[in-house]
Every structure is written in C-alpha cells, then in structure tokens.
Protein backbone atom coordinates (compact mmCIF):
# COMPACT_ATOMS: atom_id res chain seq x y z
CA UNK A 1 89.14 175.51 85.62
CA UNK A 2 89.07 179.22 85.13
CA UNK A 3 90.81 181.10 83.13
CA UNK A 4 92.06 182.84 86.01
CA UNK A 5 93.28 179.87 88.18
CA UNK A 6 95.43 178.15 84.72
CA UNK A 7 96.85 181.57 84.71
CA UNK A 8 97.79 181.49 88.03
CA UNK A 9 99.10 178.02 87.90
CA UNK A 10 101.60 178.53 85.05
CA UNK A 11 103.96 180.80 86.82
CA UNK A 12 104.62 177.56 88.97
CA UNK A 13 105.30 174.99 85.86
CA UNK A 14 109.24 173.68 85.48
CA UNK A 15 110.40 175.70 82.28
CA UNK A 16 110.60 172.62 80.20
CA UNK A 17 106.66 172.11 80.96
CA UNK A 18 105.80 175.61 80.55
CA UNK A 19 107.37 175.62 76.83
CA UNK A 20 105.29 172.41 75.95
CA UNK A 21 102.12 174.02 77.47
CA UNK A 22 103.21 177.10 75.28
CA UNK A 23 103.49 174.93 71.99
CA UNK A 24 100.43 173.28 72.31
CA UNK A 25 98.28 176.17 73.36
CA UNK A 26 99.78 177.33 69.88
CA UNK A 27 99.16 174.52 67.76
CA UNK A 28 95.94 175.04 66.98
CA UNK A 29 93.83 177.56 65.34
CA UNK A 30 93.51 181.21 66.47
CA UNK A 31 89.54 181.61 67.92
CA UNK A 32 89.80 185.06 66.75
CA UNK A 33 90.27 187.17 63.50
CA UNK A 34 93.64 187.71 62.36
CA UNK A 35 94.30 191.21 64.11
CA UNK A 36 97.51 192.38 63.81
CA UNK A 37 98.28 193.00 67.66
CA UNK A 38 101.76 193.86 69.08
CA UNK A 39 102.85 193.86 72.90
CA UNK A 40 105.72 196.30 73.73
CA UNK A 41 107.07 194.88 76.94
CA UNK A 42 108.74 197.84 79.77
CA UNK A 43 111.32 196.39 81.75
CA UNK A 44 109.63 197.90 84.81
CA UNK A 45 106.17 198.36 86.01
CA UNK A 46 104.52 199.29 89.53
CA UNK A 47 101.16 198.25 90.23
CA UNK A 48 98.70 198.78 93.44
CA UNK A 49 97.12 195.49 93.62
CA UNK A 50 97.30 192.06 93.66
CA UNK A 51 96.51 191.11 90.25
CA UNK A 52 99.60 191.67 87.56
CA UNK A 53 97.96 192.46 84.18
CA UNK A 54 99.27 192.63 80.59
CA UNK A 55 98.64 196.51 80.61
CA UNK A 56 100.59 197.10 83.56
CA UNK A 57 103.48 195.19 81.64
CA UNK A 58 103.14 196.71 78.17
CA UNK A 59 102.10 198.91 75.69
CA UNK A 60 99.35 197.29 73.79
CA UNK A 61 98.59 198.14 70.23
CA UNK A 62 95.70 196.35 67.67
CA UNK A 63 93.47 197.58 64.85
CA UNK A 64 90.71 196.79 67.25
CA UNK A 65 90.50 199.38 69.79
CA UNK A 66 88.14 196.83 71.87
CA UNK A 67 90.57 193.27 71.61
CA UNK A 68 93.66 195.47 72.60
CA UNK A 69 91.57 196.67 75.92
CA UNK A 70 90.82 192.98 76.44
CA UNK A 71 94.18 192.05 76.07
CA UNK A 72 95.51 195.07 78.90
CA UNK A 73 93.15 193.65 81.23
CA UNK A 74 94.13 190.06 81.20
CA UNK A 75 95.43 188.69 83.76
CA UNK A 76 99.49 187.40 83.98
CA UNK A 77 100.32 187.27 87.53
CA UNK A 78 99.65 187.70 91.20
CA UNK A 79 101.32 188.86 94.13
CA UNK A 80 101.96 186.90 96.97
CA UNK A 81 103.76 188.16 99.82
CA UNK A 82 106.88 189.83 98.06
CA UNK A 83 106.77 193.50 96.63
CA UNK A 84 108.21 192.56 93.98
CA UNK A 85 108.13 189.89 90.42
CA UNK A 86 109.82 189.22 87.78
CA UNK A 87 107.84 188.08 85.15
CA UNK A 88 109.60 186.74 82.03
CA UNK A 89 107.95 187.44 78.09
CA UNK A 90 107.51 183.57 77.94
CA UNK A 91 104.76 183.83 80.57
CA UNK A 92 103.48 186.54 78.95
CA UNK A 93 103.36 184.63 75.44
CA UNK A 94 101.72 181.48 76.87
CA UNK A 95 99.09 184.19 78.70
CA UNK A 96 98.47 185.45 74.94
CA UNK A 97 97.79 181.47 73.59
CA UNK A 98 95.40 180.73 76.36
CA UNK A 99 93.54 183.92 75.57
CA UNK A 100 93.81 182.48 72.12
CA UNK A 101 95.63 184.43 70.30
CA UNK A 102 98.20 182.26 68.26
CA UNK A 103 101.78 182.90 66.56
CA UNK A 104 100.58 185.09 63.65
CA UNK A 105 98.21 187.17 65.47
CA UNK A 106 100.54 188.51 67.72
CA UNK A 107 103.95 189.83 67.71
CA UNK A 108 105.99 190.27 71.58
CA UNK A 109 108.80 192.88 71.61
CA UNK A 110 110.55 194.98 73.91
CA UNK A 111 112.17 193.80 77.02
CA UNK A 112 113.15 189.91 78.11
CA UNK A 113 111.41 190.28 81.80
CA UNK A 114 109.38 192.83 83.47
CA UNK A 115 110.12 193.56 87.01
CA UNK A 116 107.13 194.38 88.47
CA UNK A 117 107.06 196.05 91.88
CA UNK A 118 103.61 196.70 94.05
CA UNK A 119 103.33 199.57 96.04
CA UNK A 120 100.39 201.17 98.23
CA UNK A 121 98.22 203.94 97.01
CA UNK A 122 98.01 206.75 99.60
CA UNK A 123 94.79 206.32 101.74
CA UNK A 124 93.63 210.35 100.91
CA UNK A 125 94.15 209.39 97.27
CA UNK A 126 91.43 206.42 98.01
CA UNK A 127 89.41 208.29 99.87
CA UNK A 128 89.19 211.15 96.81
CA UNK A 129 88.79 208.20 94.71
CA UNK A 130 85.66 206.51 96.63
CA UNK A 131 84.16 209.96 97.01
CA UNK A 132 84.45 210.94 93.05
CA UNK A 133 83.05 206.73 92.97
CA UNK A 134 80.11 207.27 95.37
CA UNK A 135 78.75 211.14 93.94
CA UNK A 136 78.93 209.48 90.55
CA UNK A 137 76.34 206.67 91.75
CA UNK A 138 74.13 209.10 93.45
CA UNK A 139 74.21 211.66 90.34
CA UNK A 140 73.94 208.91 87.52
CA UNK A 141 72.13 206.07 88.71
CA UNK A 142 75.06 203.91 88.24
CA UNK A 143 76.57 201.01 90.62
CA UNK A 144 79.86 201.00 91.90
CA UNK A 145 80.93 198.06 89.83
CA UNK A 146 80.22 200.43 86.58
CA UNK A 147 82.57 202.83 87.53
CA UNK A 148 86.42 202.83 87.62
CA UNK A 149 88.32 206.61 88.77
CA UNK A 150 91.79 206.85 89.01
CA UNK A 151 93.33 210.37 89.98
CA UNK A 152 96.38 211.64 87.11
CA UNK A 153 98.21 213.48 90.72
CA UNK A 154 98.09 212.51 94.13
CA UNK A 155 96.33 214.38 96.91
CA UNK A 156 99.52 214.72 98.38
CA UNK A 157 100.37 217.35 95.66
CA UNK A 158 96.93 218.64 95.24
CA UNK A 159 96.62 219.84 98.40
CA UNK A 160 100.48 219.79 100.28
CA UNK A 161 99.57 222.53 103.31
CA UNK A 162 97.03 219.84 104.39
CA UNK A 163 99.15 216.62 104.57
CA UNK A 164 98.82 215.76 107.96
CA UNK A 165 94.65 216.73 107.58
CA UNK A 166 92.20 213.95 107.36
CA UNK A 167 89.56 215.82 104.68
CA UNK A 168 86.40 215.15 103.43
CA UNK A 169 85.58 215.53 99.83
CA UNK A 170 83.18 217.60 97.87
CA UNK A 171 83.23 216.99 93.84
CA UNK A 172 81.38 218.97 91.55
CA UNK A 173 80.40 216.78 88.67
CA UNK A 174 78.96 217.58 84.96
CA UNK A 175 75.33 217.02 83.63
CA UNK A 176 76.60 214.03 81.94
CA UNK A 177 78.31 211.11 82.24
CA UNK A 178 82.13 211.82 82.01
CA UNK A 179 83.99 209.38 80.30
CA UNK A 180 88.05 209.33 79.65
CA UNK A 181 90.02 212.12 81.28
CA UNK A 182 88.19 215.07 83.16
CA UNK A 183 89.53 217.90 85.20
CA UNK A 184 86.51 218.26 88.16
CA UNK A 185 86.10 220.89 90.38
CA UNK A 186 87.13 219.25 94.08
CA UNK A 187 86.94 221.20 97.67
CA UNK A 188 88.92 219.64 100.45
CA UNK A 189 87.17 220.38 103.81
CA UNK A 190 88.59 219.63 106.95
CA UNK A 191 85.90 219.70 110.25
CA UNK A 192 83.21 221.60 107.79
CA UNK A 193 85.93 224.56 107.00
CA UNK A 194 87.02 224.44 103.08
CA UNK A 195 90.94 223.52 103.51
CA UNK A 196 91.07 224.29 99.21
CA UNK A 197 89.42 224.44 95.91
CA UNK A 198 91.51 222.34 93.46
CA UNK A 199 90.77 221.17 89.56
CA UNK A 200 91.80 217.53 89.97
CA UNK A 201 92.47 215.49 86.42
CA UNK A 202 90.98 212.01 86.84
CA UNK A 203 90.74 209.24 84.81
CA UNK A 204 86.70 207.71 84.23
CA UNK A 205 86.10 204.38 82.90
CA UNK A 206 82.28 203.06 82.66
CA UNK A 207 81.18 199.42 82.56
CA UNK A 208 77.90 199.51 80.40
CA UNK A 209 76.25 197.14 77.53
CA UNK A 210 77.08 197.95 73.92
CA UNK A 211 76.65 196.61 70.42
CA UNK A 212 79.51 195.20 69.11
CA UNK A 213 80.11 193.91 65.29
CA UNK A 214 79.91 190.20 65.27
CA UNK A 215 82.27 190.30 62.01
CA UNK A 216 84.58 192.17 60.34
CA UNK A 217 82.04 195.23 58.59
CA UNK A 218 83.85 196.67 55.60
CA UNK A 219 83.06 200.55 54.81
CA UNK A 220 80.15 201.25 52.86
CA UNK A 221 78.27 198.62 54.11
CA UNK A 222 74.23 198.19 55.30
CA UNK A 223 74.48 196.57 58.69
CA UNK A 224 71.61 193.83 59.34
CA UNK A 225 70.67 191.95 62.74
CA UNK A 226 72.72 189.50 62.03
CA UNK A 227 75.83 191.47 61.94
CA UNK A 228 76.15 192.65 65.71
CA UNK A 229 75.00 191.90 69.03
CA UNK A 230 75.76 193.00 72.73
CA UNK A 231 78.74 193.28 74.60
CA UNK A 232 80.09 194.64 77.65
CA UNK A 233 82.68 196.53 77.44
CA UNK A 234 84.59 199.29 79.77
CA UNK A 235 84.44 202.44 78.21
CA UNK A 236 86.42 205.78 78.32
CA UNK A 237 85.51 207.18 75.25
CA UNK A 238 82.78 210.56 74.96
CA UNK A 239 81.39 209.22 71.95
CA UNK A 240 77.91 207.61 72.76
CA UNK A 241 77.27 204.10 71.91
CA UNK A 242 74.84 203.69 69.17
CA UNK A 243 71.42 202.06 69.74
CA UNK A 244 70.14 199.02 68.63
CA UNK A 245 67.65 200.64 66.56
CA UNK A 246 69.99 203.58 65.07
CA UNK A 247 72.63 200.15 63.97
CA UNK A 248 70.38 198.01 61.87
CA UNK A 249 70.15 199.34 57.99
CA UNK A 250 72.58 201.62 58.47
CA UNK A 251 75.75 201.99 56.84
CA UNK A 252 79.15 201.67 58.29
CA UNK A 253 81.49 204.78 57.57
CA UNK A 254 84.19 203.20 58.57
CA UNK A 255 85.50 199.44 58.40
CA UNK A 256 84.93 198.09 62.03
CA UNK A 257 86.46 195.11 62.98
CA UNK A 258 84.87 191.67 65.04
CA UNK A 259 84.44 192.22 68.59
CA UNK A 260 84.22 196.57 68.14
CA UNK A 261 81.58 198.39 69.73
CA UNK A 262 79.71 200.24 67.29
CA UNK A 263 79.62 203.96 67.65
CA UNK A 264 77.30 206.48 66.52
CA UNK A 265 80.38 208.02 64.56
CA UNK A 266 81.41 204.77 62.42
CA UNK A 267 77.21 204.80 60.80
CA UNK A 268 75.45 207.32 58.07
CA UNK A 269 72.07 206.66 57.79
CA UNK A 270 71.43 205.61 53.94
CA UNK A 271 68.04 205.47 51.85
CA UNK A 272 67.54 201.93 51.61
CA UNK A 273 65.80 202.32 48.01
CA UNK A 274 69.20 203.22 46.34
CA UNK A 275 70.75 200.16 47.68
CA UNK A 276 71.44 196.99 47.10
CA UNK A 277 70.30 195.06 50.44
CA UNK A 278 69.86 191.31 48.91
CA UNK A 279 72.99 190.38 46.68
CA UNK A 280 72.48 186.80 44.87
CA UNK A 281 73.07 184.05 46.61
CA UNK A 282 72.24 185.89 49.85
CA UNK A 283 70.65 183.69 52.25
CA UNK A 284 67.11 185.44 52.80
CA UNK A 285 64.44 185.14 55.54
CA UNK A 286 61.46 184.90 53.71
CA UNK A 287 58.09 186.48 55.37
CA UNK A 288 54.21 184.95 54.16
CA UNK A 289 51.30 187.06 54.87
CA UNK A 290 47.60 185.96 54.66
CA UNK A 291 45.17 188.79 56.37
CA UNK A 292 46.62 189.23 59.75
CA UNK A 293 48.71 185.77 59.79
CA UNK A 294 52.04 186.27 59.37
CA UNK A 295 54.97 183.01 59.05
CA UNK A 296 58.42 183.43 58.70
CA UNK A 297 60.07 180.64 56.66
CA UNK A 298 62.74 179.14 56.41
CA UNK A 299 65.85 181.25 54.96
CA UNK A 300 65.42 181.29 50.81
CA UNK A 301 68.29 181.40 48.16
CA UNK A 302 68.55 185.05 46.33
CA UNK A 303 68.57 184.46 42.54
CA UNK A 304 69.13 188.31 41.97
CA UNK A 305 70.50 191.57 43.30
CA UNK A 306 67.35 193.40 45.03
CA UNK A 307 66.56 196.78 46.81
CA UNK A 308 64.06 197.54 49.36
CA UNK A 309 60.96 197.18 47.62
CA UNK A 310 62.27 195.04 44.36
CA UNK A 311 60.38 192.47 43.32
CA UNK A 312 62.80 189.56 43.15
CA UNK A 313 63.26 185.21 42.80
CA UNK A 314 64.28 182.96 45.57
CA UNK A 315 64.76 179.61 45.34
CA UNK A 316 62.98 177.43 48.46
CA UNK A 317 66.22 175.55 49.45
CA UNK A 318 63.79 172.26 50.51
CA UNK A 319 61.79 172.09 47.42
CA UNK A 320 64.38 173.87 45.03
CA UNK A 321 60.92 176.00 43.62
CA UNK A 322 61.61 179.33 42.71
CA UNK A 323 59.15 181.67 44.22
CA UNK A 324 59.10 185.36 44.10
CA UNK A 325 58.89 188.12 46.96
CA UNK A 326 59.12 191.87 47.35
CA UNK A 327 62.56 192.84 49.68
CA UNK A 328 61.07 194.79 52.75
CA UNK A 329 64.99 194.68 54.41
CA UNK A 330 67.87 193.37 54.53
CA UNK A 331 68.41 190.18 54.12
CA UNK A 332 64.40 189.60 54.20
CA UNK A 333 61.58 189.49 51.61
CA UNK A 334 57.76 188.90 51.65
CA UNK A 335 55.47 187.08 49.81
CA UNK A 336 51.77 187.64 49.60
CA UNK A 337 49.52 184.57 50.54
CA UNK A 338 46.38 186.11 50.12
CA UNK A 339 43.42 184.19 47.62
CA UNK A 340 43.70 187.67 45.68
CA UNK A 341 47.25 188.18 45.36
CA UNK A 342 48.39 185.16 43.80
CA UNK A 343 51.58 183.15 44.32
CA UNK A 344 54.21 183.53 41.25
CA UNK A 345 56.16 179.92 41.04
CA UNK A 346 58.28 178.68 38.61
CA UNK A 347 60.62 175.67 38.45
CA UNK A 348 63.67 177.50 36.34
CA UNK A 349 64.68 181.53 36.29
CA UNK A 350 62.91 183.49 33.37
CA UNK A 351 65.29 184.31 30.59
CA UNK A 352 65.33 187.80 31.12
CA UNK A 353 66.63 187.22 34.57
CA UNK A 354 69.62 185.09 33.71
C-alpha cells in the first residue's frame, strides 16, 4: 500500500486504533538521522486543492533545509466533499511516524487541531499562472512537471479596472532560470490591445536532479564518491547546484547534513597534496596496473595516514599481507604490477611505521 493511501486511511481509524497505530509506528527505530525538527501547528489554514499537507498546517523548522521541505510536502489529509476539516495534532504525529520520524526526532507544538478550509483560486489567477508555466517551458527547455508558480497577489488586484475582462498574458522572463521569489514584467491584453503593464511577484519552484550528501559531512572535510549521490529535489533557491565533478575531492565549508543537496557555496576546492585523504584504518579501493591492464581489488585496510601521492601499507583483508601502494585519491591507492616495478610485501608493519 502506498504511502499515500495508509495516509488516507488513518483519518478513518476509531481513536483507540489510531493511538495503537501511533505507538507502534513509534516503537521502533528512526530510518533517519537524529535532526532536530519542530512542527508549529496554526489553528487555521486555507488550501486550493484536494490534498491537505503538513506545510499548509504548520510552520516547519529542521537543521536540514532539504528533510524540512520533505516534511511540508507530505501528505495529512484530503478533501472530500466539505470545504472544510478539522484535523487534530494526533493525525499529524502518526503522519510524522509513518514518514519515520520517531519521538526524539521531532517535537509538535502549537495548536490542538487545525481547521483547514479549501477555497477556489480565481480562474485569471490560473490563467496568469499557466501562462508564466507554459513561457517558462518554451524559454528553458523545461516540462511542466518541473515547474511550480504561484502568484504573491491576485490578478484581481493587479489589474482591478479589468475585472470583468477575460485577458491574455504576455510575461517577460530573465536569461536564466528564476528560482524563489521574482517580480516579472507582465502585460495584460485584452482582444490584442495592452489593458496594463504590471510587475507581478511570483513564487518559482524547479523540480531538477541534484547531489545530495549521503551522510552527515562535517566542515573541513574532502568529499569522496562514496559520500553523495543524486536526488530530486524541488528547488527555490538561486544558488546553482554543484556538479558531480566540482563535489568529489572537494572540501565541505560548511557541515551539511544526510539527505542535503550540495551547493556550490558549502565546497572550497583544496590541494589534495596538503591533505590527509587515507586516515588508518580507512577502508581503501586498491587499483593494480600491468601495461595497459588495469584491476581494481577488493577494498584494502589503511595501516597509515596518507596524502595524494604518499607511498603507504595496506593490509589485503583476505590474505592479511601487507602490501604497499601510492594514494592517487581518496579513499584509493595503486600498486604497480609491472615485471620492473616490483611488488613490496611484508607479513608485519616496519618498525619505523608503528
């Protein structure tokens, strides 16, 4: 069953049932990572669709800029045929569990119950809405399900000699992608003649791919593949998204928490020959070369503290040899299997590398 549809099911549970559901979804472990998150709850909200979620509810704070976004848009009820819901903080709890969040993750506050009410968005604000939408897909090479605009005033009081108009829109958009609040330049026209020129403050959200730390990253620290991977995330921040390639061997500038995308803004680049990028008892991916062959084995144990380029022991973790390679990254060395080079074995550490 989706998460969705259990969701959707719990508002119907008997209160006793809903409080066991509650305690078990709670018993066990939290699947994520200790963030201190805490929901304010309003004791109103007004929503235009369906779909009830957390963010329409409450105020939602976290260390993690990217959980507390996930936790806005989940899900917590759905309208029906009434225009309005009352949904108490004990739904809203047992929502939090299923997500996975458990009792010392998260702390609730604010109101009891949220009365939620749903009303209709005016169709010109739509239609301003779907224009802004369909210019942006033409301009950027995006799809519609990328993009999310929501006008900060209604059209209403943009444009208030017109209200009884029917108007077409014409937006004039930036060079780049606008992300987060923009004012654009918007002309009503009405029958071809321009009704009004207006700066209209909207509200840009963009659904693209981005890497995201796969573990907590402390400051000062040289980020290897095996640190991050890709996410998708809706974004409404200006700051570009760092590339694969600019992420790996850099160093984080900032701590950046599990589940965070990565941005160009939290790395400095660093010179990888005045640091440390093997510590001992790192787990290290160990690279043979003969000629043109080339084998990656299986990971090694680091007997020492190595920068790029150090010559350094590893212990094979099958034979429990010591063997020596030359760091070429983090978290990887390379030995040399050529008839010239030589292998260096040994079956205990030198002295003077005790």
């Amino acid at each position: 069953m989706s998460t969705r549809c259990r969701q959707l099911s719990i508002r119907r549970l008997p209160a006793h049932l809903a409080a066991m559901l509650l305690l078990l979804a709670g018993a066990g472990p939290s699947v994520l990572w200790g963030e201190d998150v805490v929901i304010s709850l309003r004791s109103d909200a007004t929503v235009t669709t369906e779909l009830v979620r957390i963010g329409d509810c409450a105020d939602v704070s976290a260390t993690s800029g990217a959980l507390a976004e996930q936790i806005r848009n989940l899900d917590v009820d759905q309208f029906e045929t009434e225009s309005t819901r009352t949904i108490p903080r004990q739904q809203i709890e047992l929502r939090l569990r299923l997500f996975g969040l458990g009792e010392n993750d998260v702390r609730v506050e604010g109101a009891k119950s949220v009365e939620v009410t749903r009303t209709t968005i005016p169709t010109r604000d739509v239609a301003l809405e779907m224009a802004i939408t369909s210019q942006m897909v033409k301009q950027y090479s995006l799809t519609p399900d990328q993009i999310r605009v929501r006008l900060m005033t209604s059209v209403e009081n943009l444009f208030p000699s017109s209200s009884q108009e029917d108007l077409d829109w014409d937006v004039l958009l930036p060079g780049a992608v606008p992300f987060g609040r923009h004012s654009l330049l918007v002309r009503g026209l009405s029958n071809g003649r321009v009704v009004g020129t207006r700066q209209v403050s909207v509200d840009i959200q963009i659904h693209k791919p981005l890497v995201v730390a796969n573990r907590d990253l402390p400051a000062g620290y040289v980020i290897t593949e095996s640190d991050i991977e890709f996410g998708e995330y809706w974004c409404s921040d200006a700051d570009t998204s760092a590339a694969l390639v600019q992420v790996i061997s850099s160093l984080t500038a900032r701590p950046i928490k599990k589940g965070e995308p990565v941005k160009l803004r939290d790395l400095k680049t660093v010179d990888l020959r005045d640091q440390f990028v093997v510590r001992q008892r790192d787990s290290v991916s160990v690279v043979a070369r003969s000629g043109a062959l080339t084998i990656t084995l299986q990971a090694a144990e680091a007997m020492q503290n190595g920068k790029v380029g150090d010559r350094i022991w590893l212990r094979n973790l099958d034979s429990k040899r010591l063997i020596s390679g030359v760091i070429t990254a983090p978290g990887v060395a390379e030995i040399d299997l050529s008839p010239t080079a030589g292998i260096r074995t040994a079956d205990t550490l030198p002295r003077t590398v005790r």
